[in-house]
Protein backbone atom coordinates (compact mmCIF):
# COMPACT_ATOMS: atom_id res chain seq x y z
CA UNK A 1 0.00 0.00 0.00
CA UNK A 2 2.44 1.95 1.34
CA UNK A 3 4.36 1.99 -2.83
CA UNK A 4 0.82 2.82 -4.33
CA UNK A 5 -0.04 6.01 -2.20
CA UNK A 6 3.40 7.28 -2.15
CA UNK A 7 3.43 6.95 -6.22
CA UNK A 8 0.69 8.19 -6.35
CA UNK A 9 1.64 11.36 -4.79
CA UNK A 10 5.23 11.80 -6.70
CA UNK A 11 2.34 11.96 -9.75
CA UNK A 12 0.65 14.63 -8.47
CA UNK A 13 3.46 16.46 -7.02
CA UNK A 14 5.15 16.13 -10.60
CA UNK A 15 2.37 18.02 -12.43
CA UNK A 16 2.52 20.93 -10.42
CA UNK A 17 6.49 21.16 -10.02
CA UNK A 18 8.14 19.46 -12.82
CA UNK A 19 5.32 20.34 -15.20
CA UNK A 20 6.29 24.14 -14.08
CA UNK A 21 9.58 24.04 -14.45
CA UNK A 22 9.30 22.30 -18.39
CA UNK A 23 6.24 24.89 -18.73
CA UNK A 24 8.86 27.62 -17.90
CA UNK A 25 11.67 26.08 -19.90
CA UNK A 26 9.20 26.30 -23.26
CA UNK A 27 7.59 29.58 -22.74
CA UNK A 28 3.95 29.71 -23.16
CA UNK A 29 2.92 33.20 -24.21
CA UNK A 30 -0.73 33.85 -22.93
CA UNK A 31 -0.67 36.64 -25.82
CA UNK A 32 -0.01 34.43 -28.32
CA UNK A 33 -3.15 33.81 -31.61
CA UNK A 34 -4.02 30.67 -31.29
CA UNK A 35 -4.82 28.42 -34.48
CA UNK A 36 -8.56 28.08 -33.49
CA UNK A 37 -9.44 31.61 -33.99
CA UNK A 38 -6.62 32.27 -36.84
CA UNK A 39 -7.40 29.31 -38.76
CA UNK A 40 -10.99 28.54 -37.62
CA UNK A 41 -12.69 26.33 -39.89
CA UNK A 42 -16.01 24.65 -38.32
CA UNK A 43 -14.65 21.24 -38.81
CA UNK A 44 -11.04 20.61 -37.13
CA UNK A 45 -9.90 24.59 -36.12
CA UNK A 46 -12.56 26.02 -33.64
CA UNK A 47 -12.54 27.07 -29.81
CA UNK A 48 -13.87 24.36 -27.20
CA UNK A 49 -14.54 25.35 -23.75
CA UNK A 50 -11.05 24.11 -21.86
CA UNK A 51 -12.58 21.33 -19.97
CA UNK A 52 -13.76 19.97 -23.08
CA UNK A 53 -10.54 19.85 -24.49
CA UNK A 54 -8.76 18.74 -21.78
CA UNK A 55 -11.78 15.54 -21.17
CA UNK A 56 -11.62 14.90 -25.57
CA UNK A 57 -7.16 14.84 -25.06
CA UNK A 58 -7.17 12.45 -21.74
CA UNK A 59 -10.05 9.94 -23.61
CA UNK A 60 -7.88 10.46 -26.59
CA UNK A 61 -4.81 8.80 -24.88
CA UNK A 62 -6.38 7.17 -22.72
CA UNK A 63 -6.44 3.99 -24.60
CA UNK A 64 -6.08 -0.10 -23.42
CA UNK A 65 -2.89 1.00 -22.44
CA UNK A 66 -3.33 2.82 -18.35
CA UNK A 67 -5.21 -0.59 -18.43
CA UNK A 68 -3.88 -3.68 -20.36
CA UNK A 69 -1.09 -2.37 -20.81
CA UNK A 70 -0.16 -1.72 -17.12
CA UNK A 71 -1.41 -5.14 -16.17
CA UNK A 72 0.84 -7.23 -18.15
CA UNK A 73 3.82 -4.56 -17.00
CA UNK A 74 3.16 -5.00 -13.71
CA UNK A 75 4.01 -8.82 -13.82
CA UNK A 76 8.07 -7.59 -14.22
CA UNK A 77 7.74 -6.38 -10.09
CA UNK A 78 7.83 -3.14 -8.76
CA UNK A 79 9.68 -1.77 -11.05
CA UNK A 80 6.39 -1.32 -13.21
CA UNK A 81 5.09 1.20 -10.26
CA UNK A 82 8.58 3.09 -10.67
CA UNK A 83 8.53 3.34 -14.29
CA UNK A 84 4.78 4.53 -14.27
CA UNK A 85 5.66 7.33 -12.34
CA UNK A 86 8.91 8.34 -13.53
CA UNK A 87 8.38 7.40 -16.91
CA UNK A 88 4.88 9.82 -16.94
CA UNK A 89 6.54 12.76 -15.10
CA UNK A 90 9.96 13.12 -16.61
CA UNK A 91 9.12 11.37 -20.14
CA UNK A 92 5.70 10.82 -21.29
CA UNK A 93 3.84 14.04 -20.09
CA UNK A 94 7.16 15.92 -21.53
CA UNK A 95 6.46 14.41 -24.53
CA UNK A 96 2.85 15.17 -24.52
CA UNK A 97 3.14 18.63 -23.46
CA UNK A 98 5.90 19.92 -26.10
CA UNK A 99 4.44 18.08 -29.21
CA UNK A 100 1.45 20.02 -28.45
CA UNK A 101 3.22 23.51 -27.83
CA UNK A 102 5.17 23.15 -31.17
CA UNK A 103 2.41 22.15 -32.85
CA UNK A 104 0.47 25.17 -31.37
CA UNK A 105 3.22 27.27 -32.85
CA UNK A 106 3.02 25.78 -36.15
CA UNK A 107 -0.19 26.25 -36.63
CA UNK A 108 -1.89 23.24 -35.60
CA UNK A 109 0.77 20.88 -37.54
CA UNK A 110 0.84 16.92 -37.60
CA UNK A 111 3.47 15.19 -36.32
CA UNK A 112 4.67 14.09 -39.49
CA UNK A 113 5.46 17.82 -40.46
CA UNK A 114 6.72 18.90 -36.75
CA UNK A 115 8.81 16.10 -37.14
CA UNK A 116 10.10 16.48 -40.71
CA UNK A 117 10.52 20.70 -39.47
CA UNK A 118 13.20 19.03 -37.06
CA UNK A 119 15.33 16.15 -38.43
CA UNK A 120 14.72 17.23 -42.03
CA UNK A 121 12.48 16.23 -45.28
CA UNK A 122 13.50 12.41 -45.63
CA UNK A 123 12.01 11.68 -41.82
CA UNK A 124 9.30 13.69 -43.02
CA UNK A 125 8.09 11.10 -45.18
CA UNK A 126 9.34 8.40 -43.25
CA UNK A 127 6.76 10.15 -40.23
CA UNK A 128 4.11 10.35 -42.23
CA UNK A 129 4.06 6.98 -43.57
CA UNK A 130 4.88 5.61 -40.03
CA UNK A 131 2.27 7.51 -38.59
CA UNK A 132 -0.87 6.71 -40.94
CA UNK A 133 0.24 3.40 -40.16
CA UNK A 134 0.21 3.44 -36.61
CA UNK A 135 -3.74 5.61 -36.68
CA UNK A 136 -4.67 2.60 -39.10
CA UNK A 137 -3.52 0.34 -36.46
CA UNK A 138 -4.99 1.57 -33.57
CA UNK A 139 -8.13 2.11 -35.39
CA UNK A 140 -8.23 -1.83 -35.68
CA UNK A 141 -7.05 -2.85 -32.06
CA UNK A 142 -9.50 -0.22 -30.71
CA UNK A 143 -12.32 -1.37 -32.71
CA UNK A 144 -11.86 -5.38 -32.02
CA UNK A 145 -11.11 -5.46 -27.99
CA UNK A 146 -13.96 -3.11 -27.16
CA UNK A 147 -16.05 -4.97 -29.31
CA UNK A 148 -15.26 -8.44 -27.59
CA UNK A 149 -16.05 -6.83 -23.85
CA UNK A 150 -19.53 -5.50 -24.93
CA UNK A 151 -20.23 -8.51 -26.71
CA UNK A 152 -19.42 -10.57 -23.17
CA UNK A 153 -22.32 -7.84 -21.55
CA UNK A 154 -25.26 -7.86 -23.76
CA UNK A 155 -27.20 -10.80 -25.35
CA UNK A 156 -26.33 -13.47 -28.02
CA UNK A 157 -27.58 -11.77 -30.94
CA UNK A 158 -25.24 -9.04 -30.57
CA UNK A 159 -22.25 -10.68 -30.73
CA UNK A 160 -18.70 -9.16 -31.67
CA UNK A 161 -19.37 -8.97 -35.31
CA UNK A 162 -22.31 -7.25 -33.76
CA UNK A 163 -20.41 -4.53 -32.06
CA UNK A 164 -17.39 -4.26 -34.74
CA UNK A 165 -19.39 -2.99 -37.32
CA UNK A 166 -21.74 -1.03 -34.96
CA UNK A 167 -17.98 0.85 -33.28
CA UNK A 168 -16.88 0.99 -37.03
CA UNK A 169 -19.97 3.17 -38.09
CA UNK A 170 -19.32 5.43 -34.77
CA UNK A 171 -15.50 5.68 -36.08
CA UNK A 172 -16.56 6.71 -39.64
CA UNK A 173 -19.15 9.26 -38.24
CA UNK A 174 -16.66 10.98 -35.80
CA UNK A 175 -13.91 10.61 -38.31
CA UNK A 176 -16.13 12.95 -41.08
CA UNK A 177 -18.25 15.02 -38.55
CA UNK A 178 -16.76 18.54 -37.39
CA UNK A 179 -15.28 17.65 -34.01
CA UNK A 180 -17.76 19.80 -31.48
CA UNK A 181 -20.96 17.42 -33.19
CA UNK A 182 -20.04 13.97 -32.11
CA UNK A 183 -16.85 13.51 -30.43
CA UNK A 184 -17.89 16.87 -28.48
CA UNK A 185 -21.18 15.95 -27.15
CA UNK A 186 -20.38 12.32 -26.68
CA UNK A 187 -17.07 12.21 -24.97
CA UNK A 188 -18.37 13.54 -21.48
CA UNK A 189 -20.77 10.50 -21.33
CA UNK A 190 -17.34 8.44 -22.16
CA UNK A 191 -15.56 10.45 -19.47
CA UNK A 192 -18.14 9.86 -16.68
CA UNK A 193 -17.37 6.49 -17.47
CA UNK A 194 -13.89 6.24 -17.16
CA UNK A 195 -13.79 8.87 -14.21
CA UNK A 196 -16.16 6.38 -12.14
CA UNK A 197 -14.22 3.37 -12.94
CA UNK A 198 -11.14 4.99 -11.71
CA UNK A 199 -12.25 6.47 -8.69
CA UNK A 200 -14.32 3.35 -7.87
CA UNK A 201 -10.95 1.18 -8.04
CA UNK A 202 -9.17 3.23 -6.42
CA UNK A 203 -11.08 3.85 -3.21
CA UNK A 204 -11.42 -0.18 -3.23
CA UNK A 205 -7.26 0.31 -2.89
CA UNK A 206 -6.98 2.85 -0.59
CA UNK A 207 -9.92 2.35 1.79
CA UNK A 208 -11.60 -1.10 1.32
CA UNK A 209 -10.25 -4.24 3.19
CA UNK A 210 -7.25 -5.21 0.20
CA UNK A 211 -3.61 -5.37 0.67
CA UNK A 212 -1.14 -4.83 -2.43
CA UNK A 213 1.43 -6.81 -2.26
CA UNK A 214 3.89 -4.90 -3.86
CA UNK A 215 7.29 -6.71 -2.69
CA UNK A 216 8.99 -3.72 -3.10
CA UNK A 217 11.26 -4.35 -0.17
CA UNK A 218 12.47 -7.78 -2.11
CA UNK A 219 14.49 -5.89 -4.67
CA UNK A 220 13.00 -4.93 -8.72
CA UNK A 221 14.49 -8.18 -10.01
CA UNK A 222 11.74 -9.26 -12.87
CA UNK A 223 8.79 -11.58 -11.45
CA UNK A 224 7.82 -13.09 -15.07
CA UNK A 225 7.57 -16.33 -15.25
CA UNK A 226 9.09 -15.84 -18.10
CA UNK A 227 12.47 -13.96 -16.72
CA UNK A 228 14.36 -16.05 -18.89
CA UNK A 229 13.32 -15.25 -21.88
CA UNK A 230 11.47 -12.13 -21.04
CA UNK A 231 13.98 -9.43 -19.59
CA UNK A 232 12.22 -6.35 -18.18
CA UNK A 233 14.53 -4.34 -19.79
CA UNK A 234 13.24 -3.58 -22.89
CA UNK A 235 10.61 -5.64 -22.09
CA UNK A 236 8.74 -4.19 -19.22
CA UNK A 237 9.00 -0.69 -20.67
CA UNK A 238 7.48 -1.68 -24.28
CA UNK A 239 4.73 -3.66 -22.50
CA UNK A 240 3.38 -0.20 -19.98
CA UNK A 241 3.59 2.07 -23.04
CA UNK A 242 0.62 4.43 -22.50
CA UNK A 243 0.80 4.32 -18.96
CA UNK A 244 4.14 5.77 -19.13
CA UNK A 245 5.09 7.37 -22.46
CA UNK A 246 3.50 6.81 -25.99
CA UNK A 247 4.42 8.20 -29.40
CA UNK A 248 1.03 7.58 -30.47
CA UNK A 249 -0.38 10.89 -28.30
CA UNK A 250 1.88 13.18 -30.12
CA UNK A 251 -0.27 12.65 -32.94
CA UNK A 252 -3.39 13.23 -31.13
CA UNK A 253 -1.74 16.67 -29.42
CA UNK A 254 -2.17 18.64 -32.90
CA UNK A 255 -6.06 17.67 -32.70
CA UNK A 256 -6.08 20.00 -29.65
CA UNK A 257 -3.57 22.33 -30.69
CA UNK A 258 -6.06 23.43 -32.91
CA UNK A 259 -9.18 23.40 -30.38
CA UNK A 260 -7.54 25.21 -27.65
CA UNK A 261 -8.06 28.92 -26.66
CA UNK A 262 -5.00 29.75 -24.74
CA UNK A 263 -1.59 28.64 -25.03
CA UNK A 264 -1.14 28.58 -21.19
CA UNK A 265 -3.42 25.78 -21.36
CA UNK A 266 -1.26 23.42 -22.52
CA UNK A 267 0.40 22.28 -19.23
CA UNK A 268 -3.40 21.58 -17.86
CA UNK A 269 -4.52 19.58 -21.30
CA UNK A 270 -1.33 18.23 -22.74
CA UNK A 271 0.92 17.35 -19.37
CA UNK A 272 -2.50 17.40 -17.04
CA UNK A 273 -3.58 14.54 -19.32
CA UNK A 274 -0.54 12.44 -19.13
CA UNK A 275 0.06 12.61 -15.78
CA UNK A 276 -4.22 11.42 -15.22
CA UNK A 277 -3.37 8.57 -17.57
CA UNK A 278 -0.47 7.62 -15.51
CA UNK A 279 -2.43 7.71 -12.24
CA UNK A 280 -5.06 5.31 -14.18
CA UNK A 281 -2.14 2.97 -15.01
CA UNK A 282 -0.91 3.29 -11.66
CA UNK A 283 -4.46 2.46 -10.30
CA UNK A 284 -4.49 -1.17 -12.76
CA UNK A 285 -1.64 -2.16 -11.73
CA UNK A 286 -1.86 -1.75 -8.05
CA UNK A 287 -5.58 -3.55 -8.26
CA UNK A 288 -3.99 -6.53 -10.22
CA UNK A 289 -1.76 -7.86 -7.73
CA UNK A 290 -4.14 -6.79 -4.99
CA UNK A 291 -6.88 -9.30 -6.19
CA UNK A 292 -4.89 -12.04 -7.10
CA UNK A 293 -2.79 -11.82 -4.25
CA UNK A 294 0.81 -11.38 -6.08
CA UNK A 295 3.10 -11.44 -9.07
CA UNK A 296 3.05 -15.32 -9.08
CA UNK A 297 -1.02 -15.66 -8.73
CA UNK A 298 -1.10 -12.87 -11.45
CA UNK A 299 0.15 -14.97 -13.88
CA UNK A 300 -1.71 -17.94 -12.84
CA UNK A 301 -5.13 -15.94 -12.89
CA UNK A 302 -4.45 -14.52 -16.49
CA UNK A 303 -3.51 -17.93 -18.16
CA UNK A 304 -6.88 -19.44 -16.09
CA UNK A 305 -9.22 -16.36 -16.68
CA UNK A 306 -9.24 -15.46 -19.98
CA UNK A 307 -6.42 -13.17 -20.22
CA UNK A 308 -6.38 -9.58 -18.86
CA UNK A 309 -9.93 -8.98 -20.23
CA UNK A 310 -11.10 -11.89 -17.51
CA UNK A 311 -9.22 -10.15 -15.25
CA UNK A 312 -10.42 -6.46 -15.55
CA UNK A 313 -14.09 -8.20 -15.68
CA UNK A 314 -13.76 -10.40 -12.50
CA UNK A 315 -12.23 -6.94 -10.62
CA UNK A 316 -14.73 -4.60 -10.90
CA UNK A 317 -17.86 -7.04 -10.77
CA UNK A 318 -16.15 -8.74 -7.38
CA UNK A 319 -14.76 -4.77 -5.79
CA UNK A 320 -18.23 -2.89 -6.83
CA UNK A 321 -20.64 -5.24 -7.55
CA UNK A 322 -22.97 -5.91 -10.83
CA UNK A 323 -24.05 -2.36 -11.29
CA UNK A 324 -21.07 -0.73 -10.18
CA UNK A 325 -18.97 -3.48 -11.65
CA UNK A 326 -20.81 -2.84 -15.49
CA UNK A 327 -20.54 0.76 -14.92
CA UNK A 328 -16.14 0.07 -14.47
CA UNK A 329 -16.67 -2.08 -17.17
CA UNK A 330 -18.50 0.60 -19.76
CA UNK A 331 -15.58 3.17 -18.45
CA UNK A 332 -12.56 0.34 -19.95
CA UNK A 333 -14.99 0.00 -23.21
CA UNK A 334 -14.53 3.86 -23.38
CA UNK A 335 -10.94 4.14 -23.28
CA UNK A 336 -10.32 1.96 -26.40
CA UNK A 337 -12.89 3.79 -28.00
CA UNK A 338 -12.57 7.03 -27.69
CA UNK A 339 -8.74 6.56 -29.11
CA UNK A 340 -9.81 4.40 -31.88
CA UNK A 341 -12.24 7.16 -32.91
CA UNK A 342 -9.69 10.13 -32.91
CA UNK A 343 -6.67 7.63 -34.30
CA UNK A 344 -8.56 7.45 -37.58
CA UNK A 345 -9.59 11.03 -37.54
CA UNK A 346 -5.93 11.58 -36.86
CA UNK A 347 -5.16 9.91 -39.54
CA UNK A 348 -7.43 12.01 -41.66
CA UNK A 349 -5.68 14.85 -40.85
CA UNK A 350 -2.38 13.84 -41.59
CA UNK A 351 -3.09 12.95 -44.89
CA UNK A 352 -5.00 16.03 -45.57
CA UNK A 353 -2.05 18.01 -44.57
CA UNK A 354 0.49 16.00 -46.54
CA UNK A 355 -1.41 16.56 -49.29
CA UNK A 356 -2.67 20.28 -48.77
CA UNK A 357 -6.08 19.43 -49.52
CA UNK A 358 -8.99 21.26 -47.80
CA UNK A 359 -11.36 19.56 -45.51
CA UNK A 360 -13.98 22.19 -45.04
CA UNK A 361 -16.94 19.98 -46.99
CA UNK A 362 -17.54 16.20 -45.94
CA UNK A 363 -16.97 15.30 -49.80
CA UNK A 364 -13.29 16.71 -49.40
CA UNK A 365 -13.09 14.59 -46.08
CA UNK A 366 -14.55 11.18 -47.88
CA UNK A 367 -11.64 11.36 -50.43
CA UNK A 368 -9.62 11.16 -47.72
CA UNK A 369 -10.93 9.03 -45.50
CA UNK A 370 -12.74 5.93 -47.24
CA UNK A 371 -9.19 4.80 -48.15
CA UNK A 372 -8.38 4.99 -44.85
CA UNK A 373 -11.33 3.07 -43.90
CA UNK A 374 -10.72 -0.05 -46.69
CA UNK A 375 -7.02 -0.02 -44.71
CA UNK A 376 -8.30 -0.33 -41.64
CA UNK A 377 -10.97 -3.08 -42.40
CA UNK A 378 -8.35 -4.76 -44.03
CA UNK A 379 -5.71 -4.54 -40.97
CA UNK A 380 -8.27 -6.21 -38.32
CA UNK A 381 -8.39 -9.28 -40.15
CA UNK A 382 -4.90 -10.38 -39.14
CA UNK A 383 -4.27 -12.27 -35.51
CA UNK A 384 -4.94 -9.72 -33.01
CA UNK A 385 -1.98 -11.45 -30.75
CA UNK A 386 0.46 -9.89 -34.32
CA UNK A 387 -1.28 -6.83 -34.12
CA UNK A 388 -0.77 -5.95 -30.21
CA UNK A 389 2.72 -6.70 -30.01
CA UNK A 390 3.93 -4.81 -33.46
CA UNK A 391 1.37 -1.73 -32.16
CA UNK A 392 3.70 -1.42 -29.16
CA UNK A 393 6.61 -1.40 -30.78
CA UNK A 394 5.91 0.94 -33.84
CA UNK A 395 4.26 3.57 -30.96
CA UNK A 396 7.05 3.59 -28.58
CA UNK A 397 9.38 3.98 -31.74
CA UNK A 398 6.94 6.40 -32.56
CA UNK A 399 8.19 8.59 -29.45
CA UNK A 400 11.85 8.05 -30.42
CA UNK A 401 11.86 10.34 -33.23
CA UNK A 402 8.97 12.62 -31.63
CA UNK A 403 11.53 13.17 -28.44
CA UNK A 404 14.32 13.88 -30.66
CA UNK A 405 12.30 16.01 -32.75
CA UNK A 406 11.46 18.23 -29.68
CA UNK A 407 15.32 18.02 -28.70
CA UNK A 408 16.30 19.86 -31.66
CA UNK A 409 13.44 22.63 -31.33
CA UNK A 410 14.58 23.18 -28.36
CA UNK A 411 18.61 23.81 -29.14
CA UNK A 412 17.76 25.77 -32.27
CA UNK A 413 15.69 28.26 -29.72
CA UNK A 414 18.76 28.06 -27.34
CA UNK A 415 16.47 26.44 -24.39
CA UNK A 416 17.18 23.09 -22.24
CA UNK A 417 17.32 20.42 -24.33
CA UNK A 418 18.23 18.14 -21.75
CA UNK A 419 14.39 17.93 -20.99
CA UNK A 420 13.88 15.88 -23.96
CA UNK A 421 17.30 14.63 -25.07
CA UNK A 422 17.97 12.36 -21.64
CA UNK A 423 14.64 10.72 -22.44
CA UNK A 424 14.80 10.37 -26.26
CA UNK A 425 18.55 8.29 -25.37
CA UNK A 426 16.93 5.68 -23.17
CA UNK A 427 13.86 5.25 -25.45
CA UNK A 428 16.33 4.93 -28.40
CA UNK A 429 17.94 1.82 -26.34
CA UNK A 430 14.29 0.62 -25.60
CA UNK A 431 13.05 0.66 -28.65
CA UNK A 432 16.51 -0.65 -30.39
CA UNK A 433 16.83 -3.68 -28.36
CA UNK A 434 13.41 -4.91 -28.72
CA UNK A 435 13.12 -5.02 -31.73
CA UNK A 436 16.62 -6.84 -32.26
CA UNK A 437 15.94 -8.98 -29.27
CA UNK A 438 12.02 -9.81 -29.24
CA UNK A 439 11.12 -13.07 -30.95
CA UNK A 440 8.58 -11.29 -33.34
CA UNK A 441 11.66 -9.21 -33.98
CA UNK A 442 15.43 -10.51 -35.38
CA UNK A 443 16.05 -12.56 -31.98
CA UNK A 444 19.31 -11.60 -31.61
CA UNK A 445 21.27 -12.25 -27.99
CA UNK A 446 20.40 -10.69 -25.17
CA UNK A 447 23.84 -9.34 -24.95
CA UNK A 448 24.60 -8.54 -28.49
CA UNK A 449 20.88 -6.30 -28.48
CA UNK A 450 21.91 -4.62 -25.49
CA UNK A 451 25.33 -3.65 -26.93
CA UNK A 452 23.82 -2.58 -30.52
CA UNK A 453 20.83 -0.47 -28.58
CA UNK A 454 23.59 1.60 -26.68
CA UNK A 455 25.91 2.01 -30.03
CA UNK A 456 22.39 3.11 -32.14
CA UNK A 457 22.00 5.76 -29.01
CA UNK A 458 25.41 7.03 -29.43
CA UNK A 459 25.24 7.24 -32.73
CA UNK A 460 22.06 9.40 -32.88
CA UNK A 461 23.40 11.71 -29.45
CA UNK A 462 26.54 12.04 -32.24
CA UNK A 463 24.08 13.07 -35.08
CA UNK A 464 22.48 15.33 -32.65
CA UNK A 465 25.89 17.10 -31.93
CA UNK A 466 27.16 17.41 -35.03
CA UNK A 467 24.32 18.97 -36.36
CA UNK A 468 23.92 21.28 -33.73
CA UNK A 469 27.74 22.23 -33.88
CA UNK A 470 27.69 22.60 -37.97
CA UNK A 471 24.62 24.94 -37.97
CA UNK A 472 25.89 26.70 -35.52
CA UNK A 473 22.78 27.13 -33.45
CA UNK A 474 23.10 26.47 -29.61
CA UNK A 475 26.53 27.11 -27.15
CA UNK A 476 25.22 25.62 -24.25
CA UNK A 477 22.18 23.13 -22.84
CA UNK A 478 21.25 26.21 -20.42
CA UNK A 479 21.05 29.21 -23.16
């Protein structure tokens, strides 16, 4: 208990002081014309009311990643609680919150052309191939998971095929639609949800008759049963994702960019929104080894229960009974649903900027969008088990070249890079050794991956400085 409340409050504590200090390192200009009233359009650029923004950019992120995601991590030990926390305050929410003040700046930009701004006009393309990819693929893992839960709630008849196509109309409709009609109106419903099923689990933690046995005091050695094969580093970090840093909501920080009224906003929406995801993450993982009892009976209850779907089920029925329980339930539907919805409007966007094309009439937005559509249908009918895993790896990579992206904004304007640079290095070895290492990757040693993930990171920390010192545009971290 005594690890959950005390991460729980470094989380907290990190918004307000750590968030500060990066908001002060940036500069938001209160002054400044935003891209909602400069480049309003009544379809992507228009003014929301704050909270709206904040509630569409938290069930934006807030994927099966603070959920699944953190379940599966927490099986490595405690060290999932300390990479949660540190991970969300000092990388993810840094992330987050600077993708979404550049973008500001650049008029409401994709990532793809933030990026390509940064590290020059062959990652551009690169980016915005990589990213369409990774909207098309969350599009399909957010559309088949949700659909399997509500299927397991609601009678035969509707079934998942049921509930794909019905969450694949919903995606089309808020994918075309200006952005106050649909995803406006119906994401407070979604974030009741969610905010009940994360307050309701958590007050089962902190004030109901459960013990989490974190085993902090043991050591952070791994607790997989598969340790062997399964090391938690890169593993561990790759499985959390969301719940600690994800490349995937630096492209959902331009959709705000160009809702929001003030630029000293951004720390509330873009950081304020990790840092809730985290504490959701945070919550999932503390509840998991709470019910089963530990890091051994975790694993035993997935492989016995139907996975971490069983799991999530069998928690919130047995901690807040039926109605209370369907209620948590309907709050984990939302989260995979309310990304899969903006992931393919995302997606929409990026294209539409690549190619310069208007998207002021919903004829202009079909062109674009039914081919993402046939791509998406086509994507869910391969093995969801393929899906998952390459989804983790292409969005952590995802935040590899968003981090060092921000790294060079921030030397070109003579501020701290450091911020972003310390974090892009260790997510360069992450993502670098997984993929050499993991099986559905080149399998490589354990040793050789480790030693080619540290060589790729000094290689790009070398790019970094020579380009800096050729163009002549920084002396210092601290100018």
């Amino acid at each position: 208990m005594t690890l959950f409340l005390v991460s729980l409050a470094v989380l907290v504590g990190g918004y307000f002081i750590y968030g500060l200090f990066v908001e002060r390192v940036i500069g938001c200009e209160p002054k400044r014309v935003m891209p909602c009233y400069s480049k309003q359009d009544g379809v992507d650029y228009m003014p929301l009311p704050t909270w709206k923004v904040f509630l569409i950019q938290f069930l934006n992120i807030a994927g099966l990643g603070p959920i699944f995601g953190a379940i599966m991590g927490v099986m490595y030990g405690p060290a999932a609680f300390l990479w949660i926390v540190f991970g969300t305050i000092f990388a993810g929410a840094v992330h987050d919150f600077l993708s979404g003040v550049i973008s500001i700046r650049r008029d409401g930009a994709s990532l793809p052309e933030i990026v390509g701004a940064e590290l020059g006009a062959g990652v551009k393309q690169l980016m915005r191939v990589f990213s369409l990819a990774l909207m098309v693929l969350v599009g399909a893992v957010f559309i088949l998971t949700p659909a399997e839960l509500i299927a397991g709630m609601t009678p035969g008849w509707m079934d998942s095929t049921f509930w794909i196509i019905a969450i694949f109309v919903y995606y089309m409709l808020a994918t075309l639609l200006p952005i106050d009609k649909l995803i406006g109106n119906i994401y407070p419903v979604f974030g009741l949800a969610l905010l009940f099923m994360a307050v309701g689990i958590m007050s089962v933690l902190i004030f109901g008759d459960v013990a989490i046995p974190d085993g902090i005091s043991d050591g952070l050695y791994n607790r997989s049963p598969s340790a062997g094969s399964m090391p938690l580093f890169p593993m561990m970090f790759v499985s959390i994702a969301c719940g600690a840093i994800s490349g995937f909501h630096a492209t959902q920080s331009p959709m705000m960019a160009r809702c929001l009224k003030n630029e000293r906003l951004a720390r509330p929406v873009f950081y304020g929104a990790m840092v809730a995801e985290g504490i959701v993450a945070l919550i999932w993982a503390a509840a998991a080894i709470a019910f089963t009892g530990g890091y051994g009976e975790l694993s035993a209850f997935l492989s016995e229960h139907g996975g971490t779907a069983g799991l999530v089920h069998a928690i919130s029925i047995d901690w807040l009974g039926a109605f209370g329980g369907v209620l948590a339930i309907l709050g984990v539907v939302a989260a995979p649903i309310t990304t899969g919805d903006t992931a393919l409007r995302s997606a929409r966007l990026i294209a539409a900027d690549f190619m310069r094309y208007q998207q002021k009439t919903v004829v202009r937005r079909l062109v674009v969008s039914v081919p993402i559509f046939a791509l998406t249908f086509f994507i869910m009918q391969i093995d969801f088990a393929i899906l998952w895993r390459y989804f983790a790896w292409c969005n952590q990579t995802l935040a590899v070249f968003t981090l060092w992206a921000v790294t060079v904004y921030l030397a070109r304007h003579h501020k701290f890079y450091w911020l972003t640079m310390l974090p892009a290095l260790f997510m360069t070895c992450v993502c670098t050794s997984y993929i050499l290492y993991a099986p559905e990757g080149l399998s490589f040693r354990y040793d050789v991956s480790i030693m080619l993930s540290l060589l790729t990171a000094a290689a790009a920390l070398a790019w970094f400085v020579k380009k800096q010192y050729f163009t002549k545009k920084i002396l210092s971290p601290l100018d």
